[in-house]
Structures are given as C-alpha cells and as structure tokens.
Protein backbone atom coordinates (compact mmCIF):
# COMPACT_ATOMS: atom_id res chain seq x y z
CA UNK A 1 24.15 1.11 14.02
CA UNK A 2 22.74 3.95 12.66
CA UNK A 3 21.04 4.30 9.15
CA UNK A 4 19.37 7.51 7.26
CA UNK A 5 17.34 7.60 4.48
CA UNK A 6 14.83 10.35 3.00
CA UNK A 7 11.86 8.67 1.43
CA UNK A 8 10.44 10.39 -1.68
CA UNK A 9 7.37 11.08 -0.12
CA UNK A 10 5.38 10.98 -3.71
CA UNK A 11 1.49 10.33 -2.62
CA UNK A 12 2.84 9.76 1.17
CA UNK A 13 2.61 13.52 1.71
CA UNK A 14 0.29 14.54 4.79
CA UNK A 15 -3.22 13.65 4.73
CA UNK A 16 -6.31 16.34 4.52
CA UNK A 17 -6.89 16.48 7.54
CA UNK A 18 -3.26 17.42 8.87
CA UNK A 19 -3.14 19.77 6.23
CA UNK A 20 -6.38 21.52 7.05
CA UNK A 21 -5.52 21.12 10.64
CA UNK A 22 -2.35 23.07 10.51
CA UNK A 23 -4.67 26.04 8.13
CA UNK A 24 -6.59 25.94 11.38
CA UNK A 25 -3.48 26.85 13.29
CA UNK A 26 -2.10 29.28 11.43
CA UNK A 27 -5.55 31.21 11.83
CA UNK A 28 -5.66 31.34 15.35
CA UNK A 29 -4.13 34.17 16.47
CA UNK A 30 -3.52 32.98 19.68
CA UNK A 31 -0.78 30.03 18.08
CA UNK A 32 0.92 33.03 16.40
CA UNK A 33 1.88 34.59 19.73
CA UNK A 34 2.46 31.21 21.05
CA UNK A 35 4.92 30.86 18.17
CA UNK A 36 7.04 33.86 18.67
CA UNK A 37 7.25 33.69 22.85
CA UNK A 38 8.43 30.60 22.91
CA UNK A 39 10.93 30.80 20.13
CA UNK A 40 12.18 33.71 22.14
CA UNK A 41 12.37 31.73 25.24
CA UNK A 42 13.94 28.63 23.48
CA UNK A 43 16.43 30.80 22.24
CA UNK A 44 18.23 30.44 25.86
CA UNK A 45 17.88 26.81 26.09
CA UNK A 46 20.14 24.87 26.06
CA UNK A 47 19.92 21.61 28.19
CA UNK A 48 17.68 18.26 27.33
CA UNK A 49 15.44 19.02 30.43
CA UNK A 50 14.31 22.25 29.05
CA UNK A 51 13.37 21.49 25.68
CA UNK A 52 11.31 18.81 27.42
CA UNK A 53 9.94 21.61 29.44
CA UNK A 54 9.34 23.66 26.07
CA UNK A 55 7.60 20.87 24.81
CA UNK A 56 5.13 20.05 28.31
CA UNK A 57 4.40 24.41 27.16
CA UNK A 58 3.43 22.89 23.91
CA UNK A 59 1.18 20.24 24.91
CA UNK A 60 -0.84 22.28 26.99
CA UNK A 61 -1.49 24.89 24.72
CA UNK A 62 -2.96 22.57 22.49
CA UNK A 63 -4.98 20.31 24.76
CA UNK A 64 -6.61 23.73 26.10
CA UNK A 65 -7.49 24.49 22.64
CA UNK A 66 -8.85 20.85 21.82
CA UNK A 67 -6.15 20.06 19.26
CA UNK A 68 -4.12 16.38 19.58
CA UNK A 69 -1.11 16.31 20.88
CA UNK A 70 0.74 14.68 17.96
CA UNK A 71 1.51 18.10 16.79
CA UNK A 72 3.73 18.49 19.63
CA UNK A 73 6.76 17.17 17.76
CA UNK A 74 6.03 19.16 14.60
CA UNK A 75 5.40 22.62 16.40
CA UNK A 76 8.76 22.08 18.29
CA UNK A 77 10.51 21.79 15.12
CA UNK A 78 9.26 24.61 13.36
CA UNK A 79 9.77 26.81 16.68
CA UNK A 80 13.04 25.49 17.34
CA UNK A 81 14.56 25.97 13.31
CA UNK A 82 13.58 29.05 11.14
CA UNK A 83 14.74 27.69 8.34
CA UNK A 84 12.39 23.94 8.71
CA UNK A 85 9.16 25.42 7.55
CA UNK A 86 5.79 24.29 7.91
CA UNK A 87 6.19 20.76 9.87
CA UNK A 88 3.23 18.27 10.10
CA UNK A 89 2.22 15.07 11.91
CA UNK A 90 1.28 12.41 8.92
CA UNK A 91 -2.15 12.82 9.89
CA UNK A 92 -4.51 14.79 12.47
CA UNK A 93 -4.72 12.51 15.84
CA UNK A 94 -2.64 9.71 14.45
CA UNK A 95 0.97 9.07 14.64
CA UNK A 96 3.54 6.94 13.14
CA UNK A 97 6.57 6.13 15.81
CA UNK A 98 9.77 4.79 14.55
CA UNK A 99 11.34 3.85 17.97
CA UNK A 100 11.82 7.08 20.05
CA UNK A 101 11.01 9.29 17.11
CA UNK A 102 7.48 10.28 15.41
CA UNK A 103 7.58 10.29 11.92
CA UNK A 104 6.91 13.73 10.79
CA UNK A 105 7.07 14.91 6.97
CA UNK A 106 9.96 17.16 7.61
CA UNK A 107 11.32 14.33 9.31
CA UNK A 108 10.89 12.18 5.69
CA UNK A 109 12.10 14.56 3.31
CA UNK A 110 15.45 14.95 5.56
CA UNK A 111 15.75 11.61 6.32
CA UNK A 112 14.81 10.15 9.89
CA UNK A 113 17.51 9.26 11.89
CA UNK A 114 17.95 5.91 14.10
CA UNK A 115 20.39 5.12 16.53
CA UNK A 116 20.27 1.70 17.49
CA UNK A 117 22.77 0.50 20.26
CA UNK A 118 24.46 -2.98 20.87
CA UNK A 119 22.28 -5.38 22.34
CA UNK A 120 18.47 -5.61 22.67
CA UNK A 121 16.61 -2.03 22.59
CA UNK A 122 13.00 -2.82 24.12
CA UNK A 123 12.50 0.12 21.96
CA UNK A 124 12.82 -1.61 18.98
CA UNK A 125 9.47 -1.29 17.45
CA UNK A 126 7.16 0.70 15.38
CA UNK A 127 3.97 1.75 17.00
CA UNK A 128 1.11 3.84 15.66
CA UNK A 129 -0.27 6.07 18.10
CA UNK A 130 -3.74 8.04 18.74
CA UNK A 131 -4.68 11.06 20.37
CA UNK A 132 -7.84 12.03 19.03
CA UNK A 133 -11.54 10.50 18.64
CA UNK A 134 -10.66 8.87 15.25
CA UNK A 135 -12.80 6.20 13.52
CA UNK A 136 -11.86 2.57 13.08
CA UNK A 137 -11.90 3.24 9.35
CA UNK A 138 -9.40 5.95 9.70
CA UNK A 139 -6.47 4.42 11.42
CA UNK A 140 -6.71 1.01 8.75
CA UNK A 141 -7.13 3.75 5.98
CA UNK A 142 -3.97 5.36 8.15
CA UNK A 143 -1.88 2.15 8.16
CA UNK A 144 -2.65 1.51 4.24
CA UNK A 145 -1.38 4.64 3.22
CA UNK A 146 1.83 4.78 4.96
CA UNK A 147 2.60 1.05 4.40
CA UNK A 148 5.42 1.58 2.32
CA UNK A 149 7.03 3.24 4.97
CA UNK A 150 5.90 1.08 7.47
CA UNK A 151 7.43 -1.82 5.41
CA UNK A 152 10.78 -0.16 4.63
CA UNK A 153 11.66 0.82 8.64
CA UNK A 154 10.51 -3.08 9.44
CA UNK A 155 13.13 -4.03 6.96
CA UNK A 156 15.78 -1.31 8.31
CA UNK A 157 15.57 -2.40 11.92
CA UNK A 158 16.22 -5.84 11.01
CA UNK A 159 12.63 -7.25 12.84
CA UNK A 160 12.75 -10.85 13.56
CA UNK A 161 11.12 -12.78 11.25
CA UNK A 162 7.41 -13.41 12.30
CA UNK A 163 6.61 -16.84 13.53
CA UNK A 164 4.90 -19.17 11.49
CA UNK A 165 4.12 -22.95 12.60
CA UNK A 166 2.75 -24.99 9.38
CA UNK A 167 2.38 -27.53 11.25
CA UNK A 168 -1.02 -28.79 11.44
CA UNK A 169 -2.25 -28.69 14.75
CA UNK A 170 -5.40 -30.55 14.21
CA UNK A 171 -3.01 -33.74 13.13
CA UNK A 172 -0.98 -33.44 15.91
CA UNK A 173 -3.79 -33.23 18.09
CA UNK A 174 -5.24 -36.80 16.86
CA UNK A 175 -1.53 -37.83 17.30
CA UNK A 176 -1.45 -36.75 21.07
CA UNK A 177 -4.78 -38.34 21.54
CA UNK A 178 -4.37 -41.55 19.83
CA UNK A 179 -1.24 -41.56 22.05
CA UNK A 180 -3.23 -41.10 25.60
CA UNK A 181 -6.11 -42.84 24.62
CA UNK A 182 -5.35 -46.08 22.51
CA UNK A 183 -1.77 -46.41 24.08
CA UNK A 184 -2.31 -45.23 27.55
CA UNK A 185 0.63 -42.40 27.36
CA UNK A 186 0.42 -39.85 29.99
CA UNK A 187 1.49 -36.40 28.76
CA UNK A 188 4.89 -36.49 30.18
CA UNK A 189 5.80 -39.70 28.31
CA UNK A 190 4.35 -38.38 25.07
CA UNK A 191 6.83 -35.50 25.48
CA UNK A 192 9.33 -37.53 26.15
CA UNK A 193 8.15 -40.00 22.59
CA UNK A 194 10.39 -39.82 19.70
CA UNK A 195 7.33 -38.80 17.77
CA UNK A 196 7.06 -35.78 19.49
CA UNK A 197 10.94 -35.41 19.38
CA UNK A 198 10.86 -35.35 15.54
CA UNK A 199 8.68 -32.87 15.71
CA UNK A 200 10.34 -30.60 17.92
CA UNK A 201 8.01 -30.57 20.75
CA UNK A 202 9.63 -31.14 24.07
CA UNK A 203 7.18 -29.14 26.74
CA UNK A 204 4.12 -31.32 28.50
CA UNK A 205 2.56 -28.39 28.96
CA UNK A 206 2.06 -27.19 25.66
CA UNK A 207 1.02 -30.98 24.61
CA UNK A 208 -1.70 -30.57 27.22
CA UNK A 209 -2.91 -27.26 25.78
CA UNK A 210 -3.13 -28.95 21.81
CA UNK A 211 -5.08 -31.76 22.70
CA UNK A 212 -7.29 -29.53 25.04
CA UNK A 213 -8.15 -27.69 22.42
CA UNK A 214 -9.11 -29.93 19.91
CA UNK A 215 -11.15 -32.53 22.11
CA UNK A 216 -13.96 -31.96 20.34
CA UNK A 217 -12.80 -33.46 17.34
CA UNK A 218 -12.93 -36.93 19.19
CA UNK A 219 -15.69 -39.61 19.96
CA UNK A 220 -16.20 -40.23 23.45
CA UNK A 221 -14.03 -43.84 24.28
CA UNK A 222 -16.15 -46.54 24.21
CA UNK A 223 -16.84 -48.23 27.49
C-alpha cells in the first residue's frame, strides 16, 4: 500500500533555526564548492551503493564543520535535482522520520511517499531523531509544532490502537488478595477462578505481579 499526500505546510514551515542554519551554509564558501564537485560527481552515478557513498561524502563534510547531520537528506536533494531548490530539515539537530524517510519540507510540499509492503514492517513507526546538543524544551516545543503532521502519518499507517486497561487495578488487587488471604487460593487457582475468567485474566504470573504491587494497601492478617 502506498499513499501520497502534500500537506499545506501553513505555520509548519521550517523553524528559525533551520532557516538561519541553511543562511549559514550558503555563506561558507567552502559548502559552495562542496555543492558543485559533488553534483559533478553524482552526475555518473547511477547505482543505490553510490548515492549511499555520496551521502557518507556528505556527512563528513558536515561533522568536520560542526553542523548535524540531519541535513544530510536535504543537501542530497538539492545536489542531486536542480530544479528542487533550497531543501531543509524541519528544524536544526532534530528530525522527523516517517519510516525509512526524514521528513524534509521539500519532501511536504511534494508529498512524502510510503511504501508499505504485505505483512508486518518493523519499520512501521515514526521516530524523532537528534543530532545536535538541543534542550529538553526544544524537542517538546519540536513535537508541538509538527503535531499535526505527526497525527496525520499515525492515522495513514494505520497504528494499532494504543492500549488502554480501565480496569481498576487497585480493585482487582483487593480481589486477588481477599482471594489468597480469606479463602486460601494459591495464585494458580485464582487464575484458574471464574472471577478472574470474567475478567479476562488467565496468566498466574501477571496475578502475582498486581497483588505485589499493591500490598501495601492491606493490613497485616491477624494472628
């Protein structure tokens, strides 16, 4: 299954301190040689392996020069198409990953495309990544401003639905005590008990760990 969709990136463009980043960029001279050798070179690449090369080029021409290496993606792009313009990471040292691919804002105005194969994909996720000394602050300000996005790929790959027990744990921990203590059960007849049948609750183990956790909540038996 496959799915594309440009967001209208409205007040989800690139942060500051991307922007300023890239003005830093585009200043250094250095980057601007960088630029046109290696659009030269990639000019006679053609195979997977040496893109990946052209990119391990990338990286280390940034880490010498103390930049984060989310930019990697974004410099590619703009080496590897004219015509793409100015690319940025969503912000400077922190990365949004759909999958295999990091979100980039060329990559939202165009729409970012997911190919999701039959079966289970352990990379089925969204991850936000950092490569710089960021603050706390900044990667929950991070996650707040891009949670529209966040929220609409969630929705696209079809998450499973978070889990959410309502049952209260502190009643079924007087339950599974009342049971040991006042009616002698040991823990593998209480999982086998209808009571603990109703409520779905079939492993001793994890009857062992609720009342274990909650034995504070009882008085001592009386001698």
């Amino acid at each position: 299954m496959a799915f594309n969709q440009a967001i209208d990136l409205g007040d989800y463009f690139v942060t500051p301190a991307s922007f300023n980043r890239m003005i830093a960029l585009l200043s250094d001279e250095s980057f601007s040689d960088f630029i046109i050798k290696t659009r030269n070179d990639l000019e006679n690449i053609k195979s997977f392996s040496q893109m990946s090369n052209t990119k391990k080029e990338i990286a280390n021409f940034l880490y010498n020069r103390n930049y984060p290496l989310n930019w990697v993606e974004p410099i590619f792009n703009m080496i590897r198409s004219k015509d793409c313009g100015l690319d940025f990471p969503l912000d400077d040292g922190i990365s949004l990953r759909i999958m295999d691919e990091i979100v980039t804002t060329n990559g939202l105005k165009t729409g970012l495309f997911l190919i999701r194969k039959d079966g289970v994909d352990r990379n089925l996720k969204i991850s936000i990544e950092i490569d710089s000394d960021v603050s706390i602050n900044r990667i929950v300000a991070f996650v707040k401003h891009f949670a529209p996005i966040i929220k609409l790929y969630m929705k696209k790959l079809n998450f499973p639905k978070s889990y959410n027990d309502k049952r209260p744990k502190a009643g079924l921990a007087y339950l599974i005590n009342d049971m040991r203590v006042n009616k002698g059960m040991t823990y593998a007849e209480i999982a086998n008990s209808s009571e603990m049948n109703e409520l779905k609750i079939y492993d001793e183990s994890s009857i062992r760990v609720i009342h274990a956790r909650y034995l504070d909540l009882f008085p001592p038996p009386k001698k």
